[in-house]
C-alpha atoms as a PDB file:
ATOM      1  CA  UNK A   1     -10.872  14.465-250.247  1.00  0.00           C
ATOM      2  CA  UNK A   2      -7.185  13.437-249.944  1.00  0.00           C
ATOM      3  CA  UNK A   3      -6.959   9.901-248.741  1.00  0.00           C
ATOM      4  CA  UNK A   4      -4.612   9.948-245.822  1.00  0.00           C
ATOM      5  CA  UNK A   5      -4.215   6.455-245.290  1.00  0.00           C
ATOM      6  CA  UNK A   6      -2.240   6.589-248.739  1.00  0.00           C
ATOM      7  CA  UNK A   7      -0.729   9.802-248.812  1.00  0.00           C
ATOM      8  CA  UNK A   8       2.614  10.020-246.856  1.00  0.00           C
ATOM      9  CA  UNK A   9       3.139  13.276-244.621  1.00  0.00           C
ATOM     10  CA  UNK A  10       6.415  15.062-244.723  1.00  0.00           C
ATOM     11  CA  UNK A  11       7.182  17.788-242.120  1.00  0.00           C
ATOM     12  CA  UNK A  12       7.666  21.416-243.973  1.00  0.00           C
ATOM     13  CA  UNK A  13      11.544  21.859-243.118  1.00  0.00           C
ATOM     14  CA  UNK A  14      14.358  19.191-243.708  1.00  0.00           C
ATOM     15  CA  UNK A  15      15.876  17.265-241.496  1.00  0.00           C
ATOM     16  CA  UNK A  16      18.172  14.354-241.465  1.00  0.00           C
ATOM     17  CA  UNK A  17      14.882  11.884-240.302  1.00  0.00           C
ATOM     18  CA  UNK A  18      13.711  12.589-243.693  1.00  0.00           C
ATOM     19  CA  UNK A  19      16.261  10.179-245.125  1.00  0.00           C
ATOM     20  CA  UNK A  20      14.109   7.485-243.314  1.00  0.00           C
ATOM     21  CA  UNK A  21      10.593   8.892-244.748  1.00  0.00           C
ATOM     22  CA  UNK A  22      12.236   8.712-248.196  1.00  0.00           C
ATOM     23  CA  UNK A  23      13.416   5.428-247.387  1.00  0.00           C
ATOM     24  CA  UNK A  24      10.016   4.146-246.914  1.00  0.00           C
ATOM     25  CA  UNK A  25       8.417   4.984-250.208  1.00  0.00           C
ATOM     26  CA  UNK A  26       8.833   2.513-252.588  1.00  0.00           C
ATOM     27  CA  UNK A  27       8.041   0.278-249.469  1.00  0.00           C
ATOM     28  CA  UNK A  28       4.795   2.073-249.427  1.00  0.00           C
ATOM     29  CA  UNK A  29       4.480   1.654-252.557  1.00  0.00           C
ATOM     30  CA  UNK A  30       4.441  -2.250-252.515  1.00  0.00           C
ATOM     31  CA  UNK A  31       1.340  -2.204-250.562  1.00  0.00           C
ATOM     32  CA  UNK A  32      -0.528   0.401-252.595  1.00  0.00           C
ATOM     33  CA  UNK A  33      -0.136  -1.594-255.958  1.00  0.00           C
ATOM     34  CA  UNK A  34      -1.174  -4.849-254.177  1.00  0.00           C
ATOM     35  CA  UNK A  35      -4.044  -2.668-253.471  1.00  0.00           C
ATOM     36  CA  UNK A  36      -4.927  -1.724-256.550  1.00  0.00           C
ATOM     37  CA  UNK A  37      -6.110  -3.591-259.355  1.00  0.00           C
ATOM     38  CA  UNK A  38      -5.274  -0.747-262.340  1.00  0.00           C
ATOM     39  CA  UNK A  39      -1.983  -0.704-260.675  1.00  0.00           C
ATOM     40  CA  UNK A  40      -1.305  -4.291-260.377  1.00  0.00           C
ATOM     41  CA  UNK A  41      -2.091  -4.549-263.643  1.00  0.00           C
ATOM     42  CA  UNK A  42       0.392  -2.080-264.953  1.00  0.00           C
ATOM     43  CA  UNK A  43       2.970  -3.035-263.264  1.00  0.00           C
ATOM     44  CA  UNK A  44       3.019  -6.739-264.259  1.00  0.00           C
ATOM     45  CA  UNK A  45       3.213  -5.696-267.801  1.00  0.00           C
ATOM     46  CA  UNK A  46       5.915  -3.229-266.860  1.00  0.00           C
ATOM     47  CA  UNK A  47       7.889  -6.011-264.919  1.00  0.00           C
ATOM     48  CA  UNK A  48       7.509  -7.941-268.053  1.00  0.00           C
ATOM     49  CA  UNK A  49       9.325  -5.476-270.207  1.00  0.00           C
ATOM     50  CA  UNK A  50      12.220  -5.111-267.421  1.00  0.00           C
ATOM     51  CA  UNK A  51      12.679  -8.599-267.042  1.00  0.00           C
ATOM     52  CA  UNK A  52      13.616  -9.111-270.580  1.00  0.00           C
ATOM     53  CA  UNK A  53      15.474  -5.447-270.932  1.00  0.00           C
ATOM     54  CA  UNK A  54      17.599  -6.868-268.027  1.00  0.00           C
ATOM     55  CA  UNK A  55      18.194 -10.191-269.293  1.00  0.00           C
ATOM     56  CA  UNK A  56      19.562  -8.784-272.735  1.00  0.00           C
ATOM     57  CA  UNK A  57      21.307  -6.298-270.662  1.00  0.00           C
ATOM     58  CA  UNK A  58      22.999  -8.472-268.173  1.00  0.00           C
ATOM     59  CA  UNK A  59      24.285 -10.917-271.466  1.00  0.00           C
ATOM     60  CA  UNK A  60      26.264  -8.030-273.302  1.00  0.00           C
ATOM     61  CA  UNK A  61      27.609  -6.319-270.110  1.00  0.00           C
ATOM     62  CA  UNK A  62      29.119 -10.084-268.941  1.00  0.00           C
ATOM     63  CA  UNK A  63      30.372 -10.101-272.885  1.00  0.00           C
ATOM     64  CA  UNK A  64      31.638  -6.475-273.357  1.00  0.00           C
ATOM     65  CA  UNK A  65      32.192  -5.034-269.932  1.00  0.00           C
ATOM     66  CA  UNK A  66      36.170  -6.742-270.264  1.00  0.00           C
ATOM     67  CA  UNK A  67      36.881  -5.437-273.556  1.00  0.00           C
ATOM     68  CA  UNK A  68      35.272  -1.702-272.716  1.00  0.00           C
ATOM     69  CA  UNK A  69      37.468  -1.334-269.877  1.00  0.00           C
ATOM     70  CA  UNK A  70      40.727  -2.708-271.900  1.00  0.00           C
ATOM     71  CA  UNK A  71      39.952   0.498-273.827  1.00  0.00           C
ATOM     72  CA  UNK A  72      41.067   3.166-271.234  1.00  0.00           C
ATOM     73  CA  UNK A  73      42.931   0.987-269.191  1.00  0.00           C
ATOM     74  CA  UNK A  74      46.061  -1.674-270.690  1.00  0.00           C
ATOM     75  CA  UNK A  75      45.550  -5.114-269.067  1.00  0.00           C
ATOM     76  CA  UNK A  76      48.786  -6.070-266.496  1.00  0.00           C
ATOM     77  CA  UNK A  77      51.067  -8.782-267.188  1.00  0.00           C
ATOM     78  CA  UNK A  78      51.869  -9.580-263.486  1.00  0.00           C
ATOM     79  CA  UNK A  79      49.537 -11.356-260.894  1.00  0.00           C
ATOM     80  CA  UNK A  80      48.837  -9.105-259.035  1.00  0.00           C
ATOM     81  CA  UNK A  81      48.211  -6.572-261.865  1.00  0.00           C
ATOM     82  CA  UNK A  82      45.315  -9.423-262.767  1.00  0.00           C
ATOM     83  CA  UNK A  83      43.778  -9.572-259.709  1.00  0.00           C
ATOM     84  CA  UNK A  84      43.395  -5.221-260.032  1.00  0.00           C
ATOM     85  CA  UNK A  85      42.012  -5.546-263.465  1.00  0.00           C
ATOM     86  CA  UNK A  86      39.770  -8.269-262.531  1.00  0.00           C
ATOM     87  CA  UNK A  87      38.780  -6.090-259.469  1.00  0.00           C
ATOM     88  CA  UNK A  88      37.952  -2.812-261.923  1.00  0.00           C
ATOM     89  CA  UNK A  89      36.173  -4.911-264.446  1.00  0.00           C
ATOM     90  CA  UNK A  90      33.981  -5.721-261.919  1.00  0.00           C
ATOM     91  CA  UNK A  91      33.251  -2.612-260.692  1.00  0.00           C
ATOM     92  CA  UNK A  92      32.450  -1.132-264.053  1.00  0.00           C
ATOM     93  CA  UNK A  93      30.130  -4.656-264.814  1.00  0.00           C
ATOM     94  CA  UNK A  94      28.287  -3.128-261.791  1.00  0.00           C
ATOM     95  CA  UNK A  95      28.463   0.004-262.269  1.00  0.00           C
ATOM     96  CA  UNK A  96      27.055  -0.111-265.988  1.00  0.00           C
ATOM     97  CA  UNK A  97      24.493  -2.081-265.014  1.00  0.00           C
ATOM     98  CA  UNK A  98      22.898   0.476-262.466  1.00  0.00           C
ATOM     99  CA  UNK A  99      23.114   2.691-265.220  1.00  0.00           C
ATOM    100  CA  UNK A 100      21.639   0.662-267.893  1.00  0.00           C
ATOM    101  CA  UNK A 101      19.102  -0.651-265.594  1.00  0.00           C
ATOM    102  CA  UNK A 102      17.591   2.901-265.145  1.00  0.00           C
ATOM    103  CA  UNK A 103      17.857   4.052-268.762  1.00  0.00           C
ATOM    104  CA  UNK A 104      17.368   1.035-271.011  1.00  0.00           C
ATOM    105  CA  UNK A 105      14.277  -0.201-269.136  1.00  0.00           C
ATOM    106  CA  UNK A 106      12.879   3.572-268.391  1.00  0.00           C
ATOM    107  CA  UNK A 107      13.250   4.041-271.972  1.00  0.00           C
ATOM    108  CA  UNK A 108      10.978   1.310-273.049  1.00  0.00           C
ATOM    109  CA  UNK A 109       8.718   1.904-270.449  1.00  0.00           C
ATOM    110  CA  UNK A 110       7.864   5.644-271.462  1.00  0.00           C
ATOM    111  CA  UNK A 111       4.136   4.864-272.174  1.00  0.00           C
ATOM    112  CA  UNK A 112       3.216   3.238-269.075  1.00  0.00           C
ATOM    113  CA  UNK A 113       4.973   6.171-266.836  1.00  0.00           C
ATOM    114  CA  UNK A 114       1.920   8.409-267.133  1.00  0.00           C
ATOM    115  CA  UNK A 115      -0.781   5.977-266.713  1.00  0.00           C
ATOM    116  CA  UNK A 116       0.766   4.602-263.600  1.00  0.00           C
ATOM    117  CA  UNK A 117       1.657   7.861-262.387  1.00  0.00           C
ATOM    118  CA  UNK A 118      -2.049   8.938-262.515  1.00  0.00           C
ATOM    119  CA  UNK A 119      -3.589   5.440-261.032  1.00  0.00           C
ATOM    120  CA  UNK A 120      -1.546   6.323-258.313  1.00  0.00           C
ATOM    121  CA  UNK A 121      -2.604  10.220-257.821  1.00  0.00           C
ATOM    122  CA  UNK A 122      -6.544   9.080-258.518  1.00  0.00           C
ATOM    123  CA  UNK A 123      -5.555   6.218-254.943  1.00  0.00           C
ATOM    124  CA  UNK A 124      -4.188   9.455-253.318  1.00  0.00           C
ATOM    125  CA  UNK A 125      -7.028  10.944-253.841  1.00  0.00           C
ATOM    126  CA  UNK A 126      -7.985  14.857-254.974  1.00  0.00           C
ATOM    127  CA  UNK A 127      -7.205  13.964-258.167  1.00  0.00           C
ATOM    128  CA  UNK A 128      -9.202  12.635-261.677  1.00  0.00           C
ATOM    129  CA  UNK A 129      -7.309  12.509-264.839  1.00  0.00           C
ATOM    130  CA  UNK A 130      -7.895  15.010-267.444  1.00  0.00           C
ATOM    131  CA  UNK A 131     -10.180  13.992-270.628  1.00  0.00           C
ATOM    132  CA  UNK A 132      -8.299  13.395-273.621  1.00  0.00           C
ATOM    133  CA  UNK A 133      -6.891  16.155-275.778  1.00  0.00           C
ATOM    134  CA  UNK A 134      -4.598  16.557-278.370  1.00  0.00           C
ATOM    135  CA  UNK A 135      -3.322  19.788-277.329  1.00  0.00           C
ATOM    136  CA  UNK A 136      -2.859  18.664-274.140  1.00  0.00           C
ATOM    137  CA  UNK A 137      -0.637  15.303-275.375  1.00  0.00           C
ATOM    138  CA  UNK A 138       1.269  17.494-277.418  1.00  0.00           C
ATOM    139  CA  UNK A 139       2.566  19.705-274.588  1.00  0.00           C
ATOM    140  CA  UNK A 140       2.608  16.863-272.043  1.00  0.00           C
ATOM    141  CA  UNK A 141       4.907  14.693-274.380  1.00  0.00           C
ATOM    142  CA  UNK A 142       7.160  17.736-275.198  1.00  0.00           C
ATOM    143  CA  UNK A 143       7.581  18.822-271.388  1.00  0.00           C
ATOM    144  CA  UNK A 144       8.371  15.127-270.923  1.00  0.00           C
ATOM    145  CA  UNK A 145      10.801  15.056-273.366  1.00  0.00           C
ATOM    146  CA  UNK A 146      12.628  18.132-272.476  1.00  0.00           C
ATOM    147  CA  UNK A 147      12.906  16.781-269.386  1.00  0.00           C
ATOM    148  CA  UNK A 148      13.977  13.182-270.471  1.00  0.00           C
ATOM    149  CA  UNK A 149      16.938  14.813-272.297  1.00  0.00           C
ATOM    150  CA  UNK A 150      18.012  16.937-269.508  1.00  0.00           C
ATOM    151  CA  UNK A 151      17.816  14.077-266.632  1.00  0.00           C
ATOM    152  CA  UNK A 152      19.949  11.635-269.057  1.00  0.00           C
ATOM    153  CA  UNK A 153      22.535  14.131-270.387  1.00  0.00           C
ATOM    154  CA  UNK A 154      22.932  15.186-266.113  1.00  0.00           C
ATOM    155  CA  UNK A 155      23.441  11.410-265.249  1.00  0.00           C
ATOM    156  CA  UNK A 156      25.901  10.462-268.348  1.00  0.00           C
ATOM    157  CA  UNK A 157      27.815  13.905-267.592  1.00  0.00           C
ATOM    158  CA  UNK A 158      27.846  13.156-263.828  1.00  0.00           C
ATOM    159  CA  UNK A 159      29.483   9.376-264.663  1.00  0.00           C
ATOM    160  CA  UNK A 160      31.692  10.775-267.142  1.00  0.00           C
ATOM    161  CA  UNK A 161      33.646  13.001-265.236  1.00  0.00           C
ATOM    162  CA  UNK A 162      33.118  10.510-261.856  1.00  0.00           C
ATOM    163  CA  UNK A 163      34.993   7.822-263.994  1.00  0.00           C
ATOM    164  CA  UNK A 164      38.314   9.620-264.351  1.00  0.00           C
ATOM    165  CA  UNK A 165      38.402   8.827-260.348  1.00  0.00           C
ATOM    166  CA  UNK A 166      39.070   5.338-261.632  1.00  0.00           C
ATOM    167  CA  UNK A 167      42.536   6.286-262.813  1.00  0.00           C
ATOM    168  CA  UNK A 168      43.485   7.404-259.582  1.00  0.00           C
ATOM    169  CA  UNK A 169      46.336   4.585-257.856  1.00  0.00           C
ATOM    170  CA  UNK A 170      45.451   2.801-254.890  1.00  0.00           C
ATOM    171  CA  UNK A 171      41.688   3.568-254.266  1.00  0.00           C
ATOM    172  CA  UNK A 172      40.596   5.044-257.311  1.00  0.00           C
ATOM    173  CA  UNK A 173      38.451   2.532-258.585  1.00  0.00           C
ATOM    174  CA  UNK A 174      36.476   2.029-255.045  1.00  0.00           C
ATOM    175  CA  UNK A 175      36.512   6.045-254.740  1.00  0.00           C
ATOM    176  CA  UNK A 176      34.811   6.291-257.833  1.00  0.00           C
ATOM    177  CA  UNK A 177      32.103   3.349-257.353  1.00  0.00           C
ATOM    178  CA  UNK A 178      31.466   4.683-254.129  1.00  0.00           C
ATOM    179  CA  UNK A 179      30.602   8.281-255.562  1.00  0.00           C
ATOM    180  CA  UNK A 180      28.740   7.079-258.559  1.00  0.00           C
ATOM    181  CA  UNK A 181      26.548   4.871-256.503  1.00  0.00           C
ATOM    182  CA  UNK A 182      25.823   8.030-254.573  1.00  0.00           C
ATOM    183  CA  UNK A 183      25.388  10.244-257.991  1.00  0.00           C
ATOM    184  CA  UNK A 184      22.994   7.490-259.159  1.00  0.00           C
ATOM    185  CA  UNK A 185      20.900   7.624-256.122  1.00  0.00           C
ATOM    186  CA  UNK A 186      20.391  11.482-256.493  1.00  0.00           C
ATOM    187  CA  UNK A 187      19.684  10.774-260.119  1.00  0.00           C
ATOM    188  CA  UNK A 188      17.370   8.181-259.250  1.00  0.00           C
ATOM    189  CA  UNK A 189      15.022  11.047-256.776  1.00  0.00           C
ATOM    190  CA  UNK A 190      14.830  13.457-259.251  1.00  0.00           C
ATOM    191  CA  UNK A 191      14.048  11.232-262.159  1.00  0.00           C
ATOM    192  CA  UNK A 192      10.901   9.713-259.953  1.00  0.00           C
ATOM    193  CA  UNK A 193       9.829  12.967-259.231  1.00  0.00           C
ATOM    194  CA  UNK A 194       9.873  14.566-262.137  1.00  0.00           C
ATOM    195  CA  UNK A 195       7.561  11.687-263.397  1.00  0.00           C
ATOM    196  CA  UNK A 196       4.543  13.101-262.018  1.00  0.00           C
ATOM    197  CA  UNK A 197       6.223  17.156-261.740  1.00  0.00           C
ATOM    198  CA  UNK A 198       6.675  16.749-265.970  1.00  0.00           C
ATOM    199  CA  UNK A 199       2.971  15.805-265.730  1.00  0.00           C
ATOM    200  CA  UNK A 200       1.887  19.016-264.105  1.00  0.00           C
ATOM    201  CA  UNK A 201       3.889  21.332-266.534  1.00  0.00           C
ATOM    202  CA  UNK A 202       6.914  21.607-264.186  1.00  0.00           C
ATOM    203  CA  UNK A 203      10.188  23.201-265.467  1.00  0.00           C
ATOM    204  CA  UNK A 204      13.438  20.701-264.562  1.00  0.00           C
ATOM    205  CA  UNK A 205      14.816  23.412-262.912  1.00  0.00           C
ATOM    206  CA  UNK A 206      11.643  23.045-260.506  1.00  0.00           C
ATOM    207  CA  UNK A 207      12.074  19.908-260.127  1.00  0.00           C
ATOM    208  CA  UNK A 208      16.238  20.111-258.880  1.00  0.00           C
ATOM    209  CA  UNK A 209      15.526  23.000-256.660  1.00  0.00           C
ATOM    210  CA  UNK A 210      13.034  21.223-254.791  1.00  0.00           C
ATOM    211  CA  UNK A 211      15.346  18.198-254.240  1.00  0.00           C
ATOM    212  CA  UNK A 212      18.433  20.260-253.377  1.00  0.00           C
ATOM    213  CA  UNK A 213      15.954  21.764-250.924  1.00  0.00           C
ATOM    214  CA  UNK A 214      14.650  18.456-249.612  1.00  0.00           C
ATOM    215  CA  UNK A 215      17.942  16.555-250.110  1.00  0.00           C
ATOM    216  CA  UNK A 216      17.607  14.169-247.003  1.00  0.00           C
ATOM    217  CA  UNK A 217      14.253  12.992-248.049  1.00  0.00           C
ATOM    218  CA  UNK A 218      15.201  12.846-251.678  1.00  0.00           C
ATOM    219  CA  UNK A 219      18.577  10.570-250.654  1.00  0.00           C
ATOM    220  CA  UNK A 220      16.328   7.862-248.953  1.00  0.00           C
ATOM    221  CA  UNK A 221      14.137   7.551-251.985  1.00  0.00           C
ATOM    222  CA  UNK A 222      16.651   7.437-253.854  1.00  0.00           C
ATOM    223  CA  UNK A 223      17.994   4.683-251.921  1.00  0.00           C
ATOM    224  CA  UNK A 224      15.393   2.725-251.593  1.00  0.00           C
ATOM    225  CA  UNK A 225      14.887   2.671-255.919  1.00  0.00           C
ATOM    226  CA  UNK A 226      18.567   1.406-255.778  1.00  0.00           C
ATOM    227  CA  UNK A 227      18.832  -1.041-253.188  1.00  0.00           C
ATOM    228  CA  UNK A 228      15.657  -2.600-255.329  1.00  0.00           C
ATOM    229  CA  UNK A 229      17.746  -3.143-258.173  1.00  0.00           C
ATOM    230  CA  UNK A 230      19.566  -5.486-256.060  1.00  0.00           C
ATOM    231  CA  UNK A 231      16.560  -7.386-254.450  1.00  0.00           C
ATOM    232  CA  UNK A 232      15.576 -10.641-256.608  1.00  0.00           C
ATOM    233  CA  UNK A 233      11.752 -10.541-258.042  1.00  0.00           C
ATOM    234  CA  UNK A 234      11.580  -6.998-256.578  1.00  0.00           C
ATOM    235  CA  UNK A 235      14.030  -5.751-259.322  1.00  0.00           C
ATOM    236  CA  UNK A 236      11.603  -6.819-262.023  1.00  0.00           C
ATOM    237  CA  UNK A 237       8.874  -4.421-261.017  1.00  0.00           C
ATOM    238  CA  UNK A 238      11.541  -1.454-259.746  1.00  0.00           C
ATOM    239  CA  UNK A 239      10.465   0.891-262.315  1.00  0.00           C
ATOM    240  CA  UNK A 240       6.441   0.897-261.583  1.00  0.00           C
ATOM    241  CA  UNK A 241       7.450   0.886-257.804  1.00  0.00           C
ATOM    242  CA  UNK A 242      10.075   3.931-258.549  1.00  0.00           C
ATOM    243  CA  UNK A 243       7.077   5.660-260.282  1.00  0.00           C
ATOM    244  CA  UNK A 244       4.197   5.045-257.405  1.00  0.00           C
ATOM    245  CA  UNK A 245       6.472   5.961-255.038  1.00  0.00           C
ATOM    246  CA  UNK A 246       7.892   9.196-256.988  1.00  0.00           C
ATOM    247  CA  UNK A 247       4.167  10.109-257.315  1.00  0.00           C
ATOM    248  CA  UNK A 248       3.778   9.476-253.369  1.00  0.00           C
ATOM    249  CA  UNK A 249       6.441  11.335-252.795  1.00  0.00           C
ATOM    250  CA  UNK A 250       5.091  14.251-255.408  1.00  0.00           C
ATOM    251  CA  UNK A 251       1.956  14.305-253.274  1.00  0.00           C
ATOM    252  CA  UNK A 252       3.449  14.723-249.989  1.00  0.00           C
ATOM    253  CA  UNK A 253       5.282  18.005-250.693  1.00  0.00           C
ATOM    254  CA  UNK A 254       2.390  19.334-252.312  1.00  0.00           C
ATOM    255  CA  UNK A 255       0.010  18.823-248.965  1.00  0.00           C
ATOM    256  CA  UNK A 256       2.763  19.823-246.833  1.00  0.00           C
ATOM    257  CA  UNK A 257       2.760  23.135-248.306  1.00  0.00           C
ATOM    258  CA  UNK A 258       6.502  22.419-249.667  1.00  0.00           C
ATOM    259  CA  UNK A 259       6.118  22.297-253.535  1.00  0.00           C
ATOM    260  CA  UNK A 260       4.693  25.640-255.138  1.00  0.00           C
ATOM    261  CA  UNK A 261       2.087  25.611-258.510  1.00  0.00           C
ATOM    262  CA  UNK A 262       4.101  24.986-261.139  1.00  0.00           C
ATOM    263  CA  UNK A 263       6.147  28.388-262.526  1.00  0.00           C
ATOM    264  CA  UNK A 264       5.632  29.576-259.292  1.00  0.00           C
ATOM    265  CA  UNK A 265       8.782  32.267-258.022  1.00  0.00           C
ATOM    266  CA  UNK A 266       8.845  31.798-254.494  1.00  0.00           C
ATOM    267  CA  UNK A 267      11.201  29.103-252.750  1.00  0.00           C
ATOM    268  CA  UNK A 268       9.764  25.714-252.563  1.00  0.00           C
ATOM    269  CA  UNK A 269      10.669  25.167-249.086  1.00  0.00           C
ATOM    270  CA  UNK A 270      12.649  26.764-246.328  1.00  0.00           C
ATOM    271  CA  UNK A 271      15.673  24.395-245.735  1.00  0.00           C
END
């Protein structure tokens, strides 16, 4: 039987009070692994890997991020020329680190996705992970790759052409932080999601239409995974939170009738 005191309930047609559902997730998901022993467990040796990805991240953004930028754009002579280039370097130290922070660490953090992914389904309940197989790794781990490449080349190709904003006089550089903050948080849903989709044999193109079609509820938890990049001790363990919550979230469409089987033709939800 599903446990309902774990699994979230989403209505069947999007609304703008979604946002707030999706908000609430990774929130959720805080109590869950406190919960759980299996997924306390996995996410302490999770946060251990992100703490030091971070650390070695944060050093050779604060050495580079100057000299990157001097690349593609020439360093004023005047004051107030300074003050704009200090300004833009900055942005981009901030910028590259919301980007690093959910590549870098995800990256190294590939073999504890599944397991965590699955503690979390066997709390929701309805749900026992399958015996081992070979056959069945193989496909898994290819699925999960195809996907991996698709969700990374999206997000680099979405920052690429975001960051010619920056050249833009005046507002340029805020126009395009503001934007790629807002790229990143899309990115951030449909990474999460596809976690435990990828799991279930999901095509990526799945796994977009059903945020596009639940794009207010998507947008909150994608939110919420950001904003906890920026919360201190709750940024080490953002990645196993992402994930429980993803999976929450994963859940919740399926029992509210919004998310077909997998390959499945018809719409995944009326928007």
């Amino acid at each position: 039987m599903p446990n309902a005191s774990v699994l979230p309930r989403f209505g069947t047609r999007s609304t703008p009070a979604d946002f707030f559902r999706g908000l609430a997730l990774p929130f959720q998901a805080i109590g869950l692994v406190i919960r759980s022993r299996r997924l306390l467990l996995l996410s302490a040796a999770a946060s251990l890997v992100t703490f030091v990805a971070l650390g070695v991240l944060v050093a050779l953004l604060g050495l580079y991020t100057d000299d990157l930028v001097r690349r593609f754009v020439a360093q004023p002579s005047s004051w107030y020329g300074q003050i704009g280039f200090a300004v833009l370097v900055a942005l981009s130290f901030l910028l590259l680190l919301v980007v690093g922070a959910n590549t870098v660490p995800l990256i190294l953090l590939a073999p504890l996705q599944d397991p965590i992914s699955e503690a979390t389904e066997a709390e929701c309940g309805e749900f026992r992970p399958a015996p081992f197989r070979l056959s069945s790794l193989i496909r898994g781990t290819a699925v999960s790759l195809s996907h991996t490449l698709a969700r990374v080349g999206i997000l680099l190709g979405g920052h690429a052409l975001l960051f010619l904003l920056s050249f833009l006089p005046g507002i340029g550089a805020v126009l395009w932080t503001v934007l790629a903050a807002l790229w990143t948080m899309a990115w951030l849903a449909a990474e999460y999601l596809d976690a435990p989709m990828a799991r279930h044999l999901y095509r990526f193109r799945e796994v977009r239409h059903v945020v596009m079609a639940r794009l207010w509820l998507c947008m909150g938890f994608g939110a919420a995974v950001y904003v906890l990049l920026w919360l201190p001790v709750l940024n080490l363990f953002f990645i196993p939170l992402a994930v429980v919550a993803g999976t929450l979230l994963f859940r919740g469409l399926r029992a509210s009738g919004s998310l077909p089987p997998p390959g499945s033709s018809r719409k995944a939800v009326e928007t």
